[in-house]
C-alpha atoms as a PDB file:
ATOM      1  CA  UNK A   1     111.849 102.157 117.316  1.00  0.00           C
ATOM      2  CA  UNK A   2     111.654 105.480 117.650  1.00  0.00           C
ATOM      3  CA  UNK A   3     109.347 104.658 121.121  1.00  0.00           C
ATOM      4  CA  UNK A   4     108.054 102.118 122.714  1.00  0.00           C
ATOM      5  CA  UNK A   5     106.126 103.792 125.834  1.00  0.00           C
ATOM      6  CA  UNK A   6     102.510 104.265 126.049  1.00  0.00           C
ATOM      7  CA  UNK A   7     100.531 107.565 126.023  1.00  0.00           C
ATOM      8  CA  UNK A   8     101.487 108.332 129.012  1.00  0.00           C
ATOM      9  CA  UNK A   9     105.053 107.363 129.673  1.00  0.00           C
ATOM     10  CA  UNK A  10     107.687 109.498 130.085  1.00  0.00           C
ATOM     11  CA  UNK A  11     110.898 107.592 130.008  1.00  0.00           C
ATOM     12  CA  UNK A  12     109.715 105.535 126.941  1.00  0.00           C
ATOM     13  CA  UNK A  13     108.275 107.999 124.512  1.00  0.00           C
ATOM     14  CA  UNK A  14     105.204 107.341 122.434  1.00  0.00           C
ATOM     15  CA  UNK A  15     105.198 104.228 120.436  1.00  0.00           C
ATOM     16  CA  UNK A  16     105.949 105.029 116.843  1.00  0.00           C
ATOM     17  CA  UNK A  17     108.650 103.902 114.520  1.00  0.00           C
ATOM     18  CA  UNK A  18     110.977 104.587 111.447  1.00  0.00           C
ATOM     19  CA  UNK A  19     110.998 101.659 108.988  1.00  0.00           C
ATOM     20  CA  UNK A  20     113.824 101.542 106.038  1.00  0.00           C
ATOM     21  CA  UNK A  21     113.760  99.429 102.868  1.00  0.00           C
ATOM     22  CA  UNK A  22     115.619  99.702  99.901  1.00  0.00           C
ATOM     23  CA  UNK A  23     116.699 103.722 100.446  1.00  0.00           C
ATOM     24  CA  UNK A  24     114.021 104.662 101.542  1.00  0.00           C
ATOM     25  CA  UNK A  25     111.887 105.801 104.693  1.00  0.00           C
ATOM     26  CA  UNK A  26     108.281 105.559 106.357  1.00  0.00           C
ATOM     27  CA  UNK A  27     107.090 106.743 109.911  1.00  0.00           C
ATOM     28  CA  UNK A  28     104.702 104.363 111.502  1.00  0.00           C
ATOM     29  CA  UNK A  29     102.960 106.787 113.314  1.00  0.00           C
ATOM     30  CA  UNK A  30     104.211 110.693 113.876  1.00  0.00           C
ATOM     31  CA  UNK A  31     103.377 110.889 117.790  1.00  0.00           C
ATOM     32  CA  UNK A  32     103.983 113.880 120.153  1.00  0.00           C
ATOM     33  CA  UNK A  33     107.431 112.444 121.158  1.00  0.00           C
ATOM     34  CA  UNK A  34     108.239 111.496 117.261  1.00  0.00           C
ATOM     35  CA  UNK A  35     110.139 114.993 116.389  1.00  0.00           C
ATOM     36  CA  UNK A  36     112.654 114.781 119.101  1.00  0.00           C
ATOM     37  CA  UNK A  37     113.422 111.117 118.541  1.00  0.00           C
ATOM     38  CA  UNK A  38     113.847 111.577 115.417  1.00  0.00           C
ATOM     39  CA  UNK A  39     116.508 114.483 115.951  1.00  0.00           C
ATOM     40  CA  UNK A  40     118.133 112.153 118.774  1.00  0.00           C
ATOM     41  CA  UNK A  41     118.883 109.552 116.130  1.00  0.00           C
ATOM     42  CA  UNK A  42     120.021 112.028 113.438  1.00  0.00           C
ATOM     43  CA  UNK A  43     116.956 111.943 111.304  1.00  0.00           C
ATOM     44  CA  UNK A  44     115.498 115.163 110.103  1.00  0.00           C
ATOM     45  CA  UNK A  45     112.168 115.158 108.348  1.00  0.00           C
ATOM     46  CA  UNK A  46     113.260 116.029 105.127  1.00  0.00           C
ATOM     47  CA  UNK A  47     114.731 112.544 105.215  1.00  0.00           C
ATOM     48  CA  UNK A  48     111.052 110.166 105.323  1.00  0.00           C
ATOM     49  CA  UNK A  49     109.262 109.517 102.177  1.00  0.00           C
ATOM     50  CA  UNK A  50     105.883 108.496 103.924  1.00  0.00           C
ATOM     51  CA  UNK A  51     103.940 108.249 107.098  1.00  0.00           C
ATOM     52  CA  UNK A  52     101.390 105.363 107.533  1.00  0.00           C
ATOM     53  CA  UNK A  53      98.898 106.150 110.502  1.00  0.00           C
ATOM     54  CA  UNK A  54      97.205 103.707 112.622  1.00  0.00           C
ATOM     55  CA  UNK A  55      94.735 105.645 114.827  1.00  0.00           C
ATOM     56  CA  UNK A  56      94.029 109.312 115.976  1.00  0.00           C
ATOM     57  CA  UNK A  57      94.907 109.570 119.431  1.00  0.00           C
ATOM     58  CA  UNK A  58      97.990 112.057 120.353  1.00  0.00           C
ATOM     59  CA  UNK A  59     100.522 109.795 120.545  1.00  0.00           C
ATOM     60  CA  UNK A  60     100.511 108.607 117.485  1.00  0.00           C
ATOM     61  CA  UNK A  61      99.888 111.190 115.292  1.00  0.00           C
ATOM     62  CA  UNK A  62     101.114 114.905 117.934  1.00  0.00           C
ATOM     63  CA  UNK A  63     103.655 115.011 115.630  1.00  0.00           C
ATOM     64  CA  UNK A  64     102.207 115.521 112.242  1.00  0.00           C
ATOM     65  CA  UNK A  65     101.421 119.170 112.580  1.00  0.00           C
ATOM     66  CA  UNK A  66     105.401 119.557 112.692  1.00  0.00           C
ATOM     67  CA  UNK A  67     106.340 117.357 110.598  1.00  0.00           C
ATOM     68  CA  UNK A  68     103.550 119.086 108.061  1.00  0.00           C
ATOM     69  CA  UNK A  69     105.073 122.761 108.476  1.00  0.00           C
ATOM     70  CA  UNK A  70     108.430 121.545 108.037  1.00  0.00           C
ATOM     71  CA  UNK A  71     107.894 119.967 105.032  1.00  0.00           C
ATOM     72  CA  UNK A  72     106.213 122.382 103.603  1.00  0.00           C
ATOM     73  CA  UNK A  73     108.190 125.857 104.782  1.00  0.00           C
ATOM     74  CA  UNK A  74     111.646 124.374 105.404  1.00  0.00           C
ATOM     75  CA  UNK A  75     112.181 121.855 103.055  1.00  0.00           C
ATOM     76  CA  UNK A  76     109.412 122.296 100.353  1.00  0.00           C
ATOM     77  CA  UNK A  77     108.257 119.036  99.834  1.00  0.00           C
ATOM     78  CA  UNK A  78     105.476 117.044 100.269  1.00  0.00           C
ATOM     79  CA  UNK A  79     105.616 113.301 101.960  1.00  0.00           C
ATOM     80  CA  UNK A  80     103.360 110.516 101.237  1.00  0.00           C
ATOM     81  CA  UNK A  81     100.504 109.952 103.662  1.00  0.00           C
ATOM     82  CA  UNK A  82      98.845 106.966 103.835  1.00  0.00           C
ATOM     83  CA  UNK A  83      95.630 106.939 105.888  1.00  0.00           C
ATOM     84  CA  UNK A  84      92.988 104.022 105.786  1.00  0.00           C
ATOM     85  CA  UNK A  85      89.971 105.745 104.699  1.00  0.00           C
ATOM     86  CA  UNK A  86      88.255 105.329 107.502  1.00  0.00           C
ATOM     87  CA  UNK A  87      90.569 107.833 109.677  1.00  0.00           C
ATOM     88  CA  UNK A  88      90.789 110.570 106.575  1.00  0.00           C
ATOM     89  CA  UNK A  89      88.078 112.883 107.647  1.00  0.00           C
ATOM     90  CA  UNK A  90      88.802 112.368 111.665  1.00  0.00           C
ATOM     91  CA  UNK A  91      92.300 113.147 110.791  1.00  0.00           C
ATOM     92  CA  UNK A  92      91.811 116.309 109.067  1.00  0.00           C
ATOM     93  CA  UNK A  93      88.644 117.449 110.923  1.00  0.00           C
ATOM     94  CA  UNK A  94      88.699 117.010 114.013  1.00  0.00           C
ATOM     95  CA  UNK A  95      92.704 117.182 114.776  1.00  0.00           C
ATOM     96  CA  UNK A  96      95.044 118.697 112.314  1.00  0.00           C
ATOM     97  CA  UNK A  97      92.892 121.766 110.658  1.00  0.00           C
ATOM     98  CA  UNK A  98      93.016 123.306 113.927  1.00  0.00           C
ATOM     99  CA  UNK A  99      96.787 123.970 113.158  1.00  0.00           C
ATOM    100  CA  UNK A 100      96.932 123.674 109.471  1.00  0.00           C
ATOM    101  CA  UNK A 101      94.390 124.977 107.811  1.00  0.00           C
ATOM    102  CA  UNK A 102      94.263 128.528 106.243  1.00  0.00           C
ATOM    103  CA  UNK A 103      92.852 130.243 104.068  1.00  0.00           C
ATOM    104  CA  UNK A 104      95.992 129.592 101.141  1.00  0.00           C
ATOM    105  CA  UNK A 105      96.143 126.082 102.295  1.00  0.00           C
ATOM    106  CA  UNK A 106      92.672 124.693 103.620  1.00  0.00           C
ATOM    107  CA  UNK A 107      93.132 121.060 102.992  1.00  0.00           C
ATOM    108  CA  UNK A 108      95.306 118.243 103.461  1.00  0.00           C
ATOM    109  CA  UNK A 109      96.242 117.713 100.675  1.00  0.00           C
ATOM    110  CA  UNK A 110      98.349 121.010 100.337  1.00  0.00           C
ATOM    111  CA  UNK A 111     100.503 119.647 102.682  1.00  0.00           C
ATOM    112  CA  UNK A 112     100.782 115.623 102.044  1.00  0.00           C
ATOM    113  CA  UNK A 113     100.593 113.602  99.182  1.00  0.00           C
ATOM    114  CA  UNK A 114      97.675 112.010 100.171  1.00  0.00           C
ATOM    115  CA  UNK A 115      96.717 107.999  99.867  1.00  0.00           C
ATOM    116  CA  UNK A 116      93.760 106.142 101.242  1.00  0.00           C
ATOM    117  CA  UNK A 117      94.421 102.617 102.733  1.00  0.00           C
ATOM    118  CA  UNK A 118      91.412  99.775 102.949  1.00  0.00           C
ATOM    119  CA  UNK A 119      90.848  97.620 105.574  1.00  0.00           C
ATOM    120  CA  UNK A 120      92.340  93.717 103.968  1.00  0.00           C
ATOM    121  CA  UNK A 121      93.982  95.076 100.750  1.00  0.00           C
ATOM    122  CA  UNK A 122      97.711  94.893 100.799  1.00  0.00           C
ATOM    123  CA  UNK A 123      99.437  97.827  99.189  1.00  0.00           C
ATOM    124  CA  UNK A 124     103.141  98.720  98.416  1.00  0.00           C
ATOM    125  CA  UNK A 125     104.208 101.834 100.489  1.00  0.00           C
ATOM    126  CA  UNK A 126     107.295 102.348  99.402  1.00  0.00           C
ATOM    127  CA  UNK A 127     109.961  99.926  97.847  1.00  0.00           C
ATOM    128  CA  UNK A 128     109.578  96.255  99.267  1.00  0.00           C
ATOM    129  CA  UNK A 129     107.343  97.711 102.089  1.00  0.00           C
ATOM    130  CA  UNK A 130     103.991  96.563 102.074  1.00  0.00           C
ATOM    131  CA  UNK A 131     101.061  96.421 104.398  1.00  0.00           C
ATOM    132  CA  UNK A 132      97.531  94.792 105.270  1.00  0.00           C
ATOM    133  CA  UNK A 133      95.739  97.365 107.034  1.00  0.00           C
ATOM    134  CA  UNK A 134      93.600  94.714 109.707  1.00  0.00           C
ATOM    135  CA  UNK A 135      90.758  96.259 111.680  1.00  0.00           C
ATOM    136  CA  UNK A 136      91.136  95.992 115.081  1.00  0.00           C
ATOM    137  CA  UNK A 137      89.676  97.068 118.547  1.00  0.00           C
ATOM    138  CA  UNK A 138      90.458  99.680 120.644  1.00  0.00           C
ATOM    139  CA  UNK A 139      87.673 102.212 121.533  1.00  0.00           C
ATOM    140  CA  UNK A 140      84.054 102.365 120.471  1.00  0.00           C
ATOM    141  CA  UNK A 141      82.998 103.663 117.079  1.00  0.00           C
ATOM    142  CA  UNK A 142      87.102 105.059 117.123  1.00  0.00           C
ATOM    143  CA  UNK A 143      88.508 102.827 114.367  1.00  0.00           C
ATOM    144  CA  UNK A 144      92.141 101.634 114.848  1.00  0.00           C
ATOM    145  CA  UNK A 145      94.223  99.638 112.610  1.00  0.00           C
ATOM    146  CA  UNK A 146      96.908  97.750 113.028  1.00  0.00           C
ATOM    147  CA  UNK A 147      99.344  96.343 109.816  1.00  0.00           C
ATOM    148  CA  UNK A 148     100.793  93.389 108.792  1.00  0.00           C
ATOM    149  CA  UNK A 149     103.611  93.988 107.080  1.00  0.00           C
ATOM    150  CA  UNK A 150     105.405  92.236 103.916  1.00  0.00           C
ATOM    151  CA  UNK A 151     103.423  89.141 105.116  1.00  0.00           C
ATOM    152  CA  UNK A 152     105.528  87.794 107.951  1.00  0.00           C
ATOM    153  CA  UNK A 153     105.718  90.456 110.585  1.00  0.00           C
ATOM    154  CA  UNK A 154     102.590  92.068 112.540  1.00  0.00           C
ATOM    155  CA  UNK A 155     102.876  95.690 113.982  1.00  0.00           C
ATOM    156  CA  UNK A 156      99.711  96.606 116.217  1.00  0.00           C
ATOM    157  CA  UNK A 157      97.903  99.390 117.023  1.00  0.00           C
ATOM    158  CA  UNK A 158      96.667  99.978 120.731  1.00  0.00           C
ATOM    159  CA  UNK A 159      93.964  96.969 120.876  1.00  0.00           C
ATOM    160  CA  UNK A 160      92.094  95.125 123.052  1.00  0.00           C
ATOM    161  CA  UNK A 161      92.987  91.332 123.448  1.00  0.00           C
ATOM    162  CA  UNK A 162      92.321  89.264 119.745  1.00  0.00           C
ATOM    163  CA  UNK A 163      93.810  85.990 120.450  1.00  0.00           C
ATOM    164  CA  UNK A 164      91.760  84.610 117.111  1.00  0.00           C
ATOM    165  CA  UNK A 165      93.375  87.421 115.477  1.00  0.00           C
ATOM    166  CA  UNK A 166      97.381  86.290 116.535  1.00  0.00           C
ATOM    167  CA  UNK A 167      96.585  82.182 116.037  1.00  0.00           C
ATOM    168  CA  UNK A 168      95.268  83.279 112.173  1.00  0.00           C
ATOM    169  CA  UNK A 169      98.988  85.438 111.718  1.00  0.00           C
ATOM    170  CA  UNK A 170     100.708  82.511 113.023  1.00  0.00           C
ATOM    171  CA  UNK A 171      98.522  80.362 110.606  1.00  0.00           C
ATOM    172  CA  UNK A 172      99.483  82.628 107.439  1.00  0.00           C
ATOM    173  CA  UNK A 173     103.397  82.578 108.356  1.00  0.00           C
ATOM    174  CA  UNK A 174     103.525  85.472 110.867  1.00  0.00           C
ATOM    175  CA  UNK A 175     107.073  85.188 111.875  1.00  0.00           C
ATOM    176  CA  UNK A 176     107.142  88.429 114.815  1.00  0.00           C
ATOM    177  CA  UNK A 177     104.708  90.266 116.134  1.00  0.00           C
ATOM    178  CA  UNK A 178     105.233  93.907 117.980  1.00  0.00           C
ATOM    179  CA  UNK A 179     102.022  93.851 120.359  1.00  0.00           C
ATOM    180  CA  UNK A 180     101.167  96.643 122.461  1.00  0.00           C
ATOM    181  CA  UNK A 181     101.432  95.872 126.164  1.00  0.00           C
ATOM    182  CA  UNK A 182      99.415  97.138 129.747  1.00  0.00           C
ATOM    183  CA  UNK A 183     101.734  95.694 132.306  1.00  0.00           C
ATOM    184  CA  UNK A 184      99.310  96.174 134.726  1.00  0.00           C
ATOM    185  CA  UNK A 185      95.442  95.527 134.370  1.00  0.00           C
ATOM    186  CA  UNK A 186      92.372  96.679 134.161  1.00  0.00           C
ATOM    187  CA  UNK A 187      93.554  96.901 130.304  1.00  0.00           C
ATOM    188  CA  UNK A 188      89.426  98.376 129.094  1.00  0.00           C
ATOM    189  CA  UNK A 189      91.107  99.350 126.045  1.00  0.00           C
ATOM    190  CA  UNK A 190      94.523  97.666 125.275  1.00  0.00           C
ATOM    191  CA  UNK A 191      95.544  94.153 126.031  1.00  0.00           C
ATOM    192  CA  UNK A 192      97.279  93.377 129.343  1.00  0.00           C
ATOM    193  CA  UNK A 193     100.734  91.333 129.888  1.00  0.00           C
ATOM    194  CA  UNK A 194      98.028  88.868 131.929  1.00  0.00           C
ATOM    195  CA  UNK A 195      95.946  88.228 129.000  1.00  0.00           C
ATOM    196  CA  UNK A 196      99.176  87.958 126.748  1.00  0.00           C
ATOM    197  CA  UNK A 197     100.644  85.124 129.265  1.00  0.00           C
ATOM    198  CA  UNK A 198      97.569  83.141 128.869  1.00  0.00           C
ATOM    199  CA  UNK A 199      98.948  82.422 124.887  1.00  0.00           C
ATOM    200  CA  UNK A 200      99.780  79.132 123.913  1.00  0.00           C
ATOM    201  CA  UNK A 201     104.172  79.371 123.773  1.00  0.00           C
ATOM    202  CA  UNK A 202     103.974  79.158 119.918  1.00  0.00           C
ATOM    203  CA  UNK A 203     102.590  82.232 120.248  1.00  0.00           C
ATOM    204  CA  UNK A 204     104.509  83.660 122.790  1.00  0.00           C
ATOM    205  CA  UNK A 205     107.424  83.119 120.679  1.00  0.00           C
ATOM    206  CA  UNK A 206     106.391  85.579 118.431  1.00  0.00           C
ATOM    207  CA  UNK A 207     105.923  88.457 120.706  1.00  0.00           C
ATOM    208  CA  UNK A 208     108.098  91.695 121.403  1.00  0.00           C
ATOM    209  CA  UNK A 209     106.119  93.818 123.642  1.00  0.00           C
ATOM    210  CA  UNK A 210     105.904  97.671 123.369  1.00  0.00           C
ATOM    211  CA  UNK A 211     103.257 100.631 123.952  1.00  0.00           C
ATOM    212  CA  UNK A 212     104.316 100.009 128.190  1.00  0.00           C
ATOM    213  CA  UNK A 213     104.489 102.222 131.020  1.00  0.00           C
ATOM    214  CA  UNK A 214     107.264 103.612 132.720  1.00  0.00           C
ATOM    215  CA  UNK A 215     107.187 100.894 135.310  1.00  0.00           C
ATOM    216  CA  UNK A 216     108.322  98.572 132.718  1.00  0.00           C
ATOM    217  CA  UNK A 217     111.786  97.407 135.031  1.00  0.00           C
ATOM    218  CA  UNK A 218     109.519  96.011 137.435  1.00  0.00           C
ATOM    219  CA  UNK A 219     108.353  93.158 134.917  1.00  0.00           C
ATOM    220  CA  UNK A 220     111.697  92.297 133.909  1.00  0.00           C
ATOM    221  CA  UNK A 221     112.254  88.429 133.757  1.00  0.00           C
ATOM    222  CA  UNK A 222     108.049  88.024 134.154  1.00  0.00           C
ATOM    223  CA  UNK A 223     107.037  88.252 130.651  1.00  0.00           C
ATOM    224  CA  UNK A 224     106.933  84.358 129.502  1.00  0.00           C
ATOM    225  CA  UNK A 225     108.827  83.629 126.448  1.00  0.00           C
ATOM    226  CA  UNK A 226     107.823  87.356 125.353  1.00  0.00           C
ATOM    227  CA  UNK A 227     110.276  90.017 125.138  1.00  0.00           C
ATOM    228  CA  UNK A 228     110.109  93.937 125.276  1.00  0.00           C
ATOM    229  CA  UNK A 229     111.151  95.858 122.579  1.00  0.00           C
ATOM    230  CA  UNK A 230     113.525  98.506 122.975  1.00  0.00           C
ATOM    231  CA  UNK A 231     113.679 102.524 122.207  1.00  0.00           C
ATOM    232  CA  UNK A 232     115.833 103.362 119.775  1.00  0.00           C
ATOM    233  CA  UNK A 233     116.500 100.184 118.668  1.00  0.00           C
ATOM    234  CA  UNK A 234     116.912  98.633 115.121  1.00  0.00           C
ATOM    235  CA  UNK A 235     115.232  95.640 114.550  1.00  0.00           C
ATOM    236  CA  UNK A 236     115.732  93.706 110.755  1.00  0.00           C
ATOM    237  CA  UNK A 237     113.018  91.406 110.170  1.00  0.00           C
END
């Protein structure tokens, strides 16, 4: 993990994460914090082979921009990027052109290798890595997906509380699930640790929390049979 704070936490960073399989690398999500994590755990970006992106809010996808000149002026080479199609134009548009874009390289493509993801399809990312992108809800007409991953192990996107959504992953053989985490409600657009309590324990079983604020110490011990995941952590599932 190279995070496992929320947008706004500081001692956290920004949830995102490096996931390894068979030699190689993908980024789950390039946030603002991503760069420097990756350079605390001796990882440069010359050494991922893709980036998968969930949503387009700052933390996680700040870091692209970076990660995109690097690539392309210090290492000359292009990544994978795999997008579901309903982020592609938001992406480019409305949040990395701004940076990116000239006149010699005016698309996204000059910088990525460029693959569109749809909503319910499993696809093969790299080597023995592959992923359902699944819908889910976070802000109005802003979609947000979060993946399940080589058919066992769930890895969400900021959402708001789908308890139909976690009993039909436990149904298919979900064997973990990461689940983004508002210790302390109102959650209006992610789920809080309340809501998460109120799951049966076979679901609570499941769950490693992340995406928390800084005040996460205060909730030690008070989580049910949940448990927090930690930065900079390696977790094999």
């Amino acid at each position: 993990m190279l995070g496992t704070g929320s947008a706004f936490a500081k001692n956290y960073y920004n949830t995102n994460a490096i996931c390894y399989s068979q030699g190689h690398k993908i980024l789950l999500d390039c946030g603002t914090t991503a760069p420097l994590s990756l350079h605390q755990i001796g990882h440069k970006f010359c050494d991922i082979d893709a980036l998968l992106v969930s949503h387009i809010h700052a933390d996680h996808i700040g870091g692209i921009e970076e990660f995109a000149f690097q690539m392309k002026y210090v290492y000359q080479k292009k990544a994978k990027l795999f997008v579901p199609s309903p982020l592609i134009e938001t992406l480019w548009e409305e949040s990395l052109s701004g940076g990116l874009k000239t006149e010699e390289f005016p698309t996204l493509d000059d910088y990525f290798e460029v693959h569109l993801l749809e909503a319910g399809r499993k696809q093969e990312l790299i080597p023995g890595f592959s992923v359902e992108p699944i819908l889910t809800n976070h802000i109005p007409k802003k979609p947000s997906f979060s993946y399940y991953i080589n058919d066992h192990f769930f890895y969400s996107a900021d959402m708001k509380f789908e308890p139909q959504l976690l009993e039909q992953l436990y149904q298919r053989g979900c064997t973990a699930i990461f689940h983004d985490c508002q210790l302390t409600p109102p959650g209006l657009v992610h789920t809080t640790l309340e809501e998460l309590l109120s799951l049966p324990e076979h679901l609570q079983e499941l769950i490693w929390l992340m995406h928390y604020d800084d005040n996460k110490s205060e909730y030690e011990g008070l989580t049910g049979k949940m448990r927090f995941v930690e930065q900079h952590e390696l977790y094999t599932f």
